[in-house]
C-alpha atoms as a PDB file:
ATOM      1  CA  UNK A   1      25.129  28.025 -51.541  1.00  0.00           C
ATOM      2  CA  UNK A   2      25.866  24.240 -51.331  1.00  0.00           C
ATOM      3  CA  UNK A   3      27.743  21.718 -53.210  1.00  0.00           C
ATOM      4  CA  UNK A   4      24.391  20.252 -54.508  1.00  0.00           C
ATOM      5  CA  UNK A   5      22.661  23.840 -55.475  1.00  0.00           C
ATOM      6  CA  UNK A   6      26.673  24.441 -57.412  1.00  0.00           C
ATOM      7  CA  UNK A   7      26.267  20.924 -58.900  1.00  0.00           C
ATOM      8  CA  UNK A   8      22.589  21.918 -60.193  1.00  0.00           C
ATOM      9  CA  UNK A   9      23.639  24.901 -61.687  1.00  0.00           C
ATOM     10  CA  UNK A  10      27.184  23.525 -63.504  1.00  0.00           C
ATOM     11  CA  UNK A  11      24.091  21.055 -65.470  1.00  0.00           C
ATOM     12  CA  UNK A  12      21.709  24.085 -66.328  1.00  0.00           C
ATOM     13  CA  UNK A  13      23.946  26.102 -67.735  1.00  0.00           C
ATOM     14  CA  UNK A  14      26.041  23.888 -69.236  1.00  0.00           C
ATOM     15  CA  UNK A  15      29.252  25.476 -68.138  1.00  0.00           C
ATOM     16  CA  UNK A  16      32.352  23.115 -68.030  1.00  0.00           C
ATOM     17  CA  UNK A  17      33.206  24.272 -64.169  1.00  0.00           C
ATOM     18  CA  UNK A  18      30.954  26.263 -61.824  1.00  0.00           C
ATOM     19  CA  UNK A  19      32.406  27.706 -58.467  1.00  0.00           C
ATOM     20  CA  UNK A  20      31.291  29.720 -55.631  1.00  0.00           C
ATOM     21  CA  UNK A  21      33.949  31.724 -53.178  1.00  0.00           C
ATOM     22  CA  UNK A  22      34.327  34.995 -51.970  1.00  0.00           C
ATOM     23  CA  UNK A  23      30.397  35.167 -52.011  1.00  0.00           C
ATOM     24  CA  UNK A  24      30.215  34.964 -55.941  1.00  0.00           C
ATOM     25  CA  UNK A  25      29.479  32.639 -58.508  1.00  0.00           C
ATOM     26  CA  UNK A  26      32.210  32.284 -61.458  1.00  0.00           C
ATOM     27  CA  UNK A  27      31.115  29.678 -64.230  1.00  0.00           C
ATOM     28  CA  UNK A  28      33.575  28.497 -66.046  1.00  0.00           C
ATOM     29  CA  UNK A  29      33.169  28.050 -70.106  1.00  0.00           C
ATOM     30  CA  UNK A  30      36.869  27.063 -71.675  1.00  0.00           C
ATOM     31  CA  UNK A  31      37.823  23.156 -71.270  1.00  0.00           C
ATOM     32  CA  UNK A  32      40.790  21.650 -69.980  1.00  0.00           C
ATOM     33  CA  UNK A  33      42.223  24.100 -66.870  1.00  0.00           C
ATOM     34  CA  UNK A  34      42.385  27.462 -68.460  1.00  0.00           C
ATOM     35  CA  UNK A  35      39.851  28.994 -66.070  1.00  0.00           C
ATOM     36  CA  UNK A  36      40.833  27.427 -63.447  1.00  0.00           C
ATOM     37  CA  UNK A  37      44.723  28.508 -64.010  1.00  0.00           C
ATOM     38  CA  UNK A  38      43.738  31.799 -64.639  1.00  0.00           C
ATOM     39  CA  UNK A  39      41.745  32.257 -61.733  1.00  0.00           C
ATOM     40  CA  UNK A  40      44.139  31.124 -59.464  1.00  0.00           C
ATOM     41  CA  UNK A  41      46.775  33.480 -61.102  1.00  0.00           C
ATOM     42  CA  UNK A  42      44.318  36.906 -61.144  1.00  0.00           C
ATOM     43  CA  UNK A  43      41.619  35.922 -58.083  1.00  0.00           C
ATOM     44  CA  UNK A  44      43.267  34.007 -55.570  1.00  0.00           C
ATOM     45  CA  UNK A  45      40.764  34.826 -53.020  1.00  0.00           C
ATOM     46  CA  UNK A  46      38.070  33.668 -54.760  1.00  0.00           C
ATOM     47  CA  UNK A  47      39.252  29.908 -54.806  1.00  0.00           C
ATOM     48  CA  UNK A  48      39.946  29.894 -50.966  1.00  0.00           C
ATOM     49  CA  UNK A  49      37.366  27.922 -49.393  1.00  0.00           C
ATOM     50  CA  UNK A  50      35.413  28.179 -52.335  1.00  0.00           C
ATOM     51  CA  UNK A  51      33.040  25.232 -53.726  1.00  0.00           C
ATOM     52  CA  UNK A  52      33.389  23.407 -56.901  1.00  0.00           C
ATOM     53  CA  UNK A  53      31.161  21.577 -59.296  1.00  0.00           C
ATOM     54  CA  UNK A  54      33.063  20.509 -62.536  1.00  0.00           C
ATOM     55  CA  UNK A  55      32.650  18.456 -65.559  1.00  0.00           C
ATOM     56  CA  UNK A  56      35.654  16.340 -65.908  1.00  0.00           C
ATOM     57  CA  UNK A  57      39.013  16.787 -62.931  1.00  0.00           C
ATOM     58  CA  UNK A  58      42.577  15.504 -64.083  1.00  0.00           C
ATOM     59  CA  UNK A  59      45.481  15.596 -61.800  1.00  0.00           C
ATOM     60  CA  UNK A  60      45.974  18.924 -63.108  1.00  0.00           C
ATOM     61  CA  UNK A  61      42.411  20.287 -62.187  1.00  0.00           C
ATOM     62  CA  UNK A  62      43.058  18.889 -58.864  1.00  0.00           C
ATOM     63  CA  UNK A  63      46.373  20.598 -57.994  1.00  0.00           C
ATOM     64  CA  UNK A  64      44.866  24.061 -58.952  1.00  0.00           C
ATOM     65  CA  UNK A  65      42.233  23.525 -56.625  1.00  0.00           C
ATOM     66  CA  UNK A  66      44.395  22.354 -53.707  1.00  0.00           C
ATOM     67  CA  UNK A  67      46.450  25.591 -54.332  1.00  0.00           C
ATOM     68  CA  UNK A  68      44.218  27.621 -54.459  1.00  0.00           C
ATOM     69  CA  UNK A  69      42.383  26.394 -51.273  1.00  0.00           C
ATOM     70  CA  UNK A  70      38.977  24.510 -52.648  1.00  0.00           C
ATOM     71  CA  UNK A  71      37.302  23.526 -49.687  1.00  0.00           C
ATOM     72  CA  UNK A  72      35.207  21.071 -51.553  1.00  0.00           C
ATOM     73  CA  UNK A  73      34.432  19.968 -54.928  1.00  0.00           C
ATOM     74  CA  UNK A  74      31.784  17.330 -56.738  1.00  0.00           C
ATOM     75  CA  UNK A  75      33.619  16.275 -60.276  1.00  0.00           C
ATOM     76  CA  UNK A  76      30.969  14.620 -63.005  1.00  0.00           C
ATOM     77  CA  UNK A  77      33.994  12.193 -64.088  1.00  0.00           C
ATOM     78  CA  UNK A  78      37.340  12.407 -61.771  1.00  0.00           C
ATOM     79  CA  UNK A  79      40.476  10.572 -62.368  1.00  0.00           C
ATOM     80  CA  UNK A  80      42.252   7.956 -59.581  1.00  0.00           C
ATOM     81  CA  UNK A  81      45.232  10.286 -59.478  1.00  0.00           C
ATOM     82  CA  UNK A  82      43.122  13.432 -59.387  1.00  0.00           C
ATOM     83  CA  UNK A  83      40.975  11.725 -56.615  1.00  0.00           C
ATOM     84  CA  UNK A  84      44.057  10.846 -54.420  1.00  0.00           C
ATOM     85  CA  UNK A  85      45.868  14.628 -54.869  1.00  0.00           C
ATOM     86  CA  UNK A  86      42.412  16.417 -53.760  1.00  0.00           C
ATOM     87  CA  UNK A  87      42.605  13.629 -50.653  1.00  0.00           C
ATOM     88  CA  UNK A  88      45.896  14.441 -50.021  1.00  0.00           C
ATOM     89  CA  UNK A  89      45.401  18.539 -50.342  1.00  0.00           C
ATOM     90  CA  UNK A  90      42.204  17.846 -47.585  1.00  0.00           C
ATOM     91  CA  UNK A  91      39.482  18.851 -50.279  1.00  0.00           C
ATOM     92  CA  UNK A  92      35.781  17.306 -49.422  1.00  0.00           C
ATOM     93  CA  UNK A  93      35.370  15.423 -52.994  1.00  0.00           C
ATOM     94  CA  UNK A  94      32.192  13.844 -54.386  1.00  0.00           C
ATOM     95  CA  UNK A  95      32.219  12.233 -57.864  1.00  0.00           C
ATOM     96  CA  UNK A  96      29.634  11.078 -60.370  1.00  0.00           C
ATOM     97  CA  UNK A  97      32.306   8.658 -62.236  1.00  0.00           C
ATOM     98  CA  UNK A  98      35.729   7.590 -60.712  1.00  0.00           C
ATOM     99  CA  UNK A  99      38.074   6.763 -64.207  1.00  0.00           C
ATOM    100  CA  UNK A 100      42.465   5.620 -63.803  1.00  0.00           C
ATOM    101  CA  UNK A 101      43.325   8.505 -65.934  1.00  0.00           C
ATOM    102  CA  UNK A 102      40.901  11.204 -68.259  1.00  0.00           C
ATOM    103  CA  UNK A 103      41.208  11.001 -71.654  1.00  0.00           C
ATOM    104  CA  UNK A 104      42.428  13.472 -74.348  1.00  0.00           C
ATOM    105  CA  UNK A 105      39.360  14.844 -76.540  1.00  0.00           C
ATOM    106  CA  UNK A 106      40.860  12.720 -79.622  1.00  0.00           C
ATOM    107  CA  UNK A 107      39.860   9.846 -77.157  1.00  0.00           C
ATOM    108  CA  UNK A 108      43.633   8.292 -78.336  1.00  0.00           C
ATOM    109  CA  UNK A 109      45.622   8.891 -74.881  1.00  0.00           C
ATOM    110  CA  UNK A 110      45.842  10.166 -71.715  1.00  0.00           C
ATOM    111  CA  UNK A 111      44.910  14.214 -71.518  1.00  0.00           C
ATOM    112  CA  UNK A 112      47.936  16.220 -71.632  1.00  0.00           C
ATOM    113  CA  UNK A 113      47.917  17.962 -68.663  1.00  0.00           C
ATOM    114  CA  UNK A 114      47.010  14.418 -66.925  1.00  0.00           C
ATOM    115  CA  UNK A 115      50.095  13.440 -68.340  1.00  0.00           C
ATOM    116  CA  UNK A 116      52.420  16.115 -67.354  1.00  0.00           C
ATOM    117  CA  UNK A 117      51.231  16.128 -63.996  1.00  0.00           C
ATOM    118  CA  UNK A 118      51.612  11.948 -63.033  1.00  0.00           C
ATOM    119  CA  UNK A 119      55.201  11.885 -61.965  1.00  0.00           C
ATOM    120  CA  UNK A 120      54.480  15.068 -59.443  1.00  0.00           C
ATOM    121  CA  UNK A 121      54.183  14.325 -55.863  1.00  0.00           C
ATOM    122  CA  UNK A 122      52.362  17.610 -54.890  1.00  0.00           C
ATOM    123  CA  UNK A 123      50.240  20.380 -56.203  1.00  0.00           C
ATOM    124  CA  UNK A 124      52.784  22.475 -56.069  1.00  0.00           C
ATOM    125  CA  UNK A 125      54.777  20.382 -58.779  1.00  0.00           C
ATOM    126  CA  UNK A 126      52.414  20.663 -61.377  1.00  0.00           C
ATOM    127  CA  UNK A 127      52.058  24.108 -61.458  1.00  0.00           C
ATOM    128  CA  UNK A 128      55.184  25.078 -63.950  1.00  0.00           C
ATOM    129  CA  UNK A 129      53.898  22.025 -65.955  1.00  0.00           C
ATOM    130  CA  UNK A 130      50.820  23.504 -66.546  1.00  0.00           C
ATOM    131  CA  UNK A 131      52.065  26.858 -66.576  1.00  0.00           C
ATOM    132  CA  UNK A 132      54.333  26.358 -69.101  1.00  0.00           C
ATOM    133  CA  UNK A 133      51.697  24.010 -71.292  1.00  0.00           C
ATOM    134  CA  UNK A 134      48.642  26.648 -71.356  1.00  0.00           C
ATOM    135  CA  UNK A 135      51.928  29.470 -72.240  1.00  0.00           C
ATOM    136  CA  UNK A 136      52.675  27.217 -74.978  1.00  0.00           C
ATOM    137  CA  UNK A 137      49.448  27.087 -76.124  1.00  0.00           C
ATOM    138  CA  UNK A 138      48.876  30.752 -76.560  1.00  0.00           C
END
């Protein structure tokens, strides 16, 4: 499996994140970084060196990936601070649409977890932050 094969199947079946490690495919269905959180909490190993294709990457999406060990991802819209963290983390990136910041789904502000994550220097950071947001949204 390559980035482009991932990429073609994230648009078929309309999954918000589709991602291929340990020799599986996962596809992703929740928005914001549920999945991703989760899967980085329950399946480490799947995320380390994995590949992969998502809809929309915030700073927050980003740092999960770097943690987990993403060896290369292709984002459909991926924000400047996003971009720089996956850089910085040594993640292969390729993006459809490069935006300053993603926007919350009321399309009034900044996403949350975008927000909660600017001020943090590394992935490692942001990980309470989001922790403690998806906890609070349970």
């Amino acid at each position: 499996m390559n980035i482009a094969e991932l990429t073609e199947i994230l648009e078929k079946e309309g999954c918000s994140c589709a991602i291929w490690g340990a020799g599986e495919l996962t596809l992703c269905h929740r928005r914001g970084v549920a999945d991703l959180y989760e899967l980085l909490t329950s399946s480490p190993g799947k995320l380390r060196g994995a590949l992969v294709a998502d809809k929309i990457v915030g700073k927050g999406a980003a740092a999960l990936m770097v943690i987990g060990g993403v060896s290369q991802v292709y984002a459909g819209v991926i924000s400047d601070p996003a971009l720089e963290m996956l850089h910085t983390g040594g993640v292969t990136v390729i993006c459809g649409k490069r935006v300053p910041n993603i926007i919350n789904r009321e399309g009034t502000g900044i996403c949350p977890v975008e927000t909660l994550c600017l001020g943090c220097r590394t992935a490692d950071e942001c990980l309470p932050l989001i922790e403690n947001f998806l906890k609070s949204r349970t």
